[in-house]
Protein backbone atom coordinates (compact mmCIF):
# COMPACT_ATOMS: atom_id res chain seq x y z
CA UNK A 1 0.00 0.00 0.00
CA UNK A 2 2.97 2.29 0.72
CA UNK A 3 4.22 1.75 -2.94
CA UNK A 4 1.04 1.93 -4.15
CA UNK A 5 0.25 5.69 -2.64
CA UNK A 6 3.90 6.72 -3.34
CA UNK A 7 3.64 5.84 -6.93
CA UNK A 8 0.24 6.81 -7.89
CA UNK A 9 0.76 10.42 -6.62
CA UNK A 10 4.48 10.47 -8.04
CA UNK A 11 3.15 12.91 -10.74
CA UNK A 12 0.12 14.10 -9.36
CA UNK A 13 -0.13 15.09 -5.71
CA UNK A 14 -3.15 12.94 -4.74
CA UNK A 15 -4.54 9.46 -4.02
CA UNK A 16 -7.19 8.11 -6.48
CA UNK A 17 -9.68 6.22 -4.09
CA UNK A 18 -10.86 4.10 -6.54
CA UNK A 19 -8.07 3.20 -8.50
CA UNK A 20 -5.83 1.88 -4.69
CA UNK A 21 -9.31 0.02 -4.23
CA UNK A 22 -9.05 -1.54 -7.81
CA UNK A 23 -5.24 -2.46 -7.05
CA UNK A 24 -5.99 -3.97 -3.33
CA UNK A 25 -9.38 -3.69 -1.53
CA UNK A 26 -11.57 -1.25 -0.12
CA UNK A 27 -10.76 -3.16 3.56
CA UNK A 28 -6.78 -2.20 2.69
CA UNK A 29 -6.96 0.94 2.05
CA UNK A 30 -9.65 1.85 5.00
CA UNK A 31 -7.16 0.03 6.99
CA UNK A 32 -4.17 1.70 5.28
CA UNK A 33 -5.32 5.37 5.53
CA UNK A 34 -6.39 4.84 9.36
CA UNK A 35 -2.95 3.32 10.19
CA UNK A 36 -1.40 6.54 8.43
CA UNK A 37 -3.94 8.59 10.32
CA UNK A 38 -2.99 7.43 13.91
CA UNK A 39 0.56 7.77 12.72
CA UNK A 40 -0.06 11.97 12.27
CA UNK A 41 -0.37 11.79 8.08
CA UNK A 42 -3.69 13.03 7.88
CA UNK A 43 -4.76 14.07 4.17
CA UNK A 44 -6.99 16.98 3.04
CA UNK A 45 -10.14 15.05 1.58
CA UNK A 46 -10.91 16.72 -2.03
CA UNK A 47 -14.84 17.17 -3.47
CA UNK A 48 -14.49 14.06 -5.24
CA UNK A 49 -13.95 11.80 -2.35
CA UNK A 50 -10.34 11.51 -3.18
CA UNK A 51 -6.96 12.92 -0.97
CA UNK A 52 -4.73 15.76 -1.15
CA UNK A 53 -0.80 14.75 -0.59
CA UNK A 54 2.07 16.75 0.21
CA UNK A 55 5.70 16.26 -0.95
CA UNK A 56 6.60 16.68 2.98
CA UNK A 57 3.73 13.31 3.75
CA UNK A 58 4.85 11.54 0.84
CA UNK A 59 8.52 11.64 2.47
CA UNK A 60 7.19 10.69 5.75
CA UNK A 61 5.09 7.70 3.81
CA UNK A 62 8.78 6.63 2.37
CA UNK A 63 10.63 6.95 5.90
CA UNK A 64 7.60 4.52 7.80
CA UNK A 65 8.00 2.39 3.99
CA UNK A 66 12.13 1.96 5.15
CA UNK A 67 11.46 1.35 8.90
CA UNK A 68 9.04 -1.41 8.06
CA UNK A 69 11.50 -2.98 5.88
CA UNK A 70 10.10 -2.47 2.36
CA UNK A 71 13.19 -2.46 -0.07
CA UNK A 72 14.58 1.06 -0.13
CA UNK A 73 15.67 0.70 -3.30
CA UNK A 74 12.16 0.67 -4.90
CA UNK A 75 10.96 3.68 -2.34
CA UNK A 76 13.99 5.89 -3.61
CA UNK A 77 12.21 5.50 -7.29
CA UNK A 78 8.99 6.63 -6.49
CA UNK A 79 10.50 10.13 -5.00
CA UNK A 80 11.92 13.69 -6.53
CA UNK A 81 15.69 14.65 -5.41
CA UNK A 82 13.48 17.41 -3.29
CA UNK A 83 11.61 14.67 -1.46
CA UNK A 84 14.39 12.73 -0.80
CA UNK A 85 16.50 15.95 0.64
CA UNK A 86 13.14 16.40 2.76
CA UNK A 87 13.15 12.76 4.16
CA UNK A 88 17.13 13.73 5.43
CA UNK A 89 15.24 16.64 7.01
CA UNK A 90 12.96 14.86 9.08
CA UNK A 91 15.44 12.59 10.56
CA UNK A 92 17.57 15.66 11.63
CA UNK A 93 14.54 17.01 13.01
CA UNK A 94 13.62 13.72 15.00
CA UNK A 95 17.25 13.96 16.54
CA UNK A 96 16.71 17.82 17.49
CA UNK A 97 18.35 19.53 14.94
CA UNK A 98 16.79 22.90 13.37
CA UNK A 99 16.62 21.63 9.68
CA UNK A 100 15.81 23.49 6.26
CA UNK A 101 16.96 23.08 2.74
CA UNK A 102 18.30 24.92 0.05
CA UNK A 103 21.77 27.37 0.43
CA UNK A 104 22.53 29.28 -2.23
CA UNK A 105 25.48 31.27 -2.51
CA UNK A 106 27.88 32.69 -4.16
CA UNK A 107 31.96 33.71 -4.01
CA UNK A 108 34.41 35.57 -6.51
CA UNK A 109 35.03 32.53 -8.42
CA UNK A 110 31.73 30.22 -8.54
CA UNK A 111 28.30 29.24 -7.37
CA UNK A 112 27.59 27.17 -4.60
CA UNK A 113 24.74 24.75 -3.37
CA UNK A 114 24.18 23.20 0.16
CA UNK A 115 21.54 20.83 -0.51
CA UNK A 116 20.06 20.51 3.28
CA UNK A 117 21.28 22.25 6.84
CA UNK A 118 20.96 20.75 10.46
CA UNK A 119 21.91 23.05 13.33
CA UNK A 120 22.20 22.51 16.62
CA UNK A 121 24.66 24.44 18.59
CA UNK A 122 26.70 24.11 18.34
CA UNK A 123 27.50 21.70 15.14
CA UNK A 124 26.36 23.10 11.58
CA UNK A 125 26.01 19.81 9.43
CA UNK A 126 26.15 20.72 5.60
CA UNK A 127 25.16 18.09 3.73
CA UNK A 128 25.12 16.68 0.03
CA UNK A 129 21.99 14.64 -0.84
CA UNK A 130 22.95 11.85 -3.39
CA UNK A 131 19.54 10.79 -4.83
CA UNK A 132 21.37 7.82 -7.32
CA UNK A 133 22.14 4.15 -7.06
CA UNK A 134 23.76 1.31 -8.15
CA UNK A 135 26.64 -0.66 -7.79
CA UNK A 136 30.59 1.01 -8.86
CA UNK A 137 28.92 4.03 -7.03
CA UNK A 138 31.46 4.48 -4.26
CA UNK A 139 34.17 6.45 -6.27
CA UNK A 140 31.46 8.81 -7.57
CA UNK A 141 30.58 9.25 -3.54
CA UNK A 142 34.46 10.00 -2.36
CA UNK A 143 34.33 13.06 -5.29
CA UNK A 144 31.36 13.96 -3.38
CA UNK A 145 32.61 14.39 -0.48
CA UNK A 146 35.80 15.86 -1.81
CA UNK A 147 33.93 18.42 -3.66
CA UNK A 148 31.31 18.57 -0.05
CA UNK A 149 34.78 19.86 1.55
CA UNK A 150 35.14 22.74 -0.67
CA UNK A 151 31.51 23.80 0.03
CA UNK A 152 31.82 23.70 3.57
CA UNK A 153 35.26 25.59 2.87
CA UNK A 154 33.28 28.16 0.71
CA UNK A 155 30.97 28.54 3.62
CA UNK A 156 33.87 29.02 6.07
CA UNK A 157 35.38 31.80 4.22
CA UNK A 158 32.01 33.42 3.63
CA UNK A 159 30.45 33.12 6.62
CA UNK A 160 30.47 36.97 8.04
CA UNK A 161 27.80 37.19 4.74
CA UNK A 162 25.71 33.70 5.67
CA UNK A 163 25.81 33.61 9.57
CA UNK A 164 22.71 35.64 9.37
CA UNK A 165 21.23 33.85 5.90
CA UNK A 166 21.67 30.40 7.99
CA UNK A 167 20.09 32.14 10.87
CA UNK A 168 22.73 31.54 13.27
CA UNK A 169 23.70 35.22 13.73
CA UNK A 170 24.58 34.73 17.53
CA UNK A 171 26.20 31.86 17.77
CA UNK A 172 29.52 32.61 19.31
CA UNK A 173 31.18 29.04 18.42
CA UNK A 174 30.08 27.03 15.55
CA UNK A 175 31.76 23.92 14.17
CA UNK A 176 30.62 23.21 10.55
CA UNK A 177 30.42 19.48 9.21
CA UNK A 178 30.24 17.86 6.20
CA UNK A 179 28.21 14.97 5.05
CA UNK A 180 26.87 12.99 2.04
CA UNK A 181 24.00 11.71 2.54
CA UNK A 182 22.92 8.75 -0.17
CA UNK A 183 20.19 6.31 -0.06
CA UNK A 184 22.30 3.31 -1.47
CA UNK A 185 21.77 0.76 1.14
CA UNK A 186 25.75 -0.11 2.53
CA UNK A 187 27.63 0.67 4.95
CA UNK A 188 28.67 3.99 6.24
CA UNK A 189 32.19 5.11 5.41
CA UNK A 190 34.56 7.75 5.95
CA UNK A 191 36.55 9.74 2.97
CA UNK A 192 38.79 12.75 3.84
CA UNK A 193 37.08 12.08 7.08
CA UNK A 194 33.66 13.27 5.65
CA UNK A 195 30.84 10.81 6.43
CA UNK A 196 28.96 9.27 4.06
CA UNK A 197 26.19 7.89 4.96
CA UNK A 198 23.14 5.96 3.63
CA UNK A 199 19.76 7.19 4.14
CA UNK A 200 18.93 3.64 5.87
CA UNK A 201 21.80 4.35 8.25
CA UNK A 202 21.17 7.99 9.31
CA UNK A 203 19.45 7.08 12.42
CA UNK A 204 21.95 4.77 13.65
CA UNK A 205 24.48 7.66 12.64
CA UNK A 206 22.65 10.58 14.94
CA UNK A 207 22.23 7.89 17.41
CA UNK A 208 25.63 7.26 18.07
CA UNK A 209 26.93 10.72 16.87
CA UNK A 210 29.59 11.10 19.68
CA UNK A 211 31.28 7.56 18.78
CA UNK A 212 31.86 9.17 15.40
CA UNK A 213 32.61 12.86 16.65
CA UNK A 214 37.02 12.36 16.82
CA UNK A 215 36.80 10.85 12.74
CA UNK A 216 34.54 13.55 11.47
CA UNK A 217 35.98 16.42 9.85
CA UNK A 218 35.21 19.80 11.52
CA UNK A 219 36.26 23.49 10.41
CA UNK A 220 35.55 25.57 13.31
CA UNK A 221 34.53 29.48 13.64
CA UNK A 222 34.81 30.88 16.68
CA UNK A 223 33.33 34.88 17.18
């Protein structure tokens, strides 16, 4: 059922009654939407007896789909890059970090991107959202990391002009962080001492942050 809603509102953002009925049962989805209901997803009903979805319940759909061990793999294919930056977003937020997404900026020489930011004092994690799979992929993930330091780098030298744009303005000691963040199922591994870590992992990672805290790399800014 999980599937079913995440792919049959991949292009439009709302569940067709009838056609989950026509794939399942009615009992299923009564069942389905109730379970979702007690769980805090509650969707806006539309005229024609049919649901309203947002991108930010679709993500929470896909993190309950991953903790009740459907195959992450197929999940990942039924969501945008912005969903799956959004699903990093709610973890981070579940582990009491201030979370948002999107940092644009630029210096003398290029453009830069910060896909999603978790704060809490007073650690600034930075992270790269790899929304690809595969096998061979782990090369392609140490450039990303490499190329995540000179971000976080960029952000260091500019951060007199983004303190206030990453609304942590007062913060008299802040140690930024690095991370990729990819939802290929494996193991988590270091590179340049940047973790990279798999969506299915980034629990376990926040859980035992402090086991991890002397490999990660940190630039620190102190005001």
């Amino acid at each position: 059922m999980l599937l079913l809603a995440l792919k049959q509102s991949k292009e439009e953002s709302f569940l067709i009654t009838t056609e989950l009925i026509e794939s399942t049962s009615k009992g299923r989805v009564i069942a389905f939407l109730k379970d979702l209901n007690q769980k805090g997803i509650i969707f806006q009903k539309t005229i024609d007896e049919n649901y309203q979805i947002t991108q930010e319940q679709r993500a929470k759909i896909a993190i309950f789909g991953a903790m009740d061990g459907i195959d992450f793999e197929k999940i990942i294919k039924e969501l945008s890059w912005q969903e799956f930056e959004l699903l990093t977003t709610i973890v981070g937020d579940e582990f009491g970090y201030e979370a948002k997404t999107g940092l644009n900026f630029s210096t003398n020489d290029r453009k830069y991107q910060i896909d999603v930011i978790l704060k809490n004092s007073p650690y600034v994690i930075l992270i790269d959202c790899k929304h690809y799979g595969g096998i061979g992929k782990k090369a392609a993930l140490k450039k990303a990391a490499e190329e995540q330091i000179m971000r976080v780098e960029a952000v260091s030298n500019s951060f007199d002009n983004l303190k206030e744009k990453m609304n942590i303005k007062g913060w008299k000691k802040v140690n930024l962080i690095p991370m990729v963040v990819t939802w290929l199922d494996d193991e988590i591994f270091f590179h340049e001492r940047v973790p990279v870590i798999p969506f299915t992992k980034l629990r376990s990672f926040f859980q035992n942050f402090y086991l991890y805290f002397e490999d990660i790399l940190q630039i620190k800014i102190d005001k």
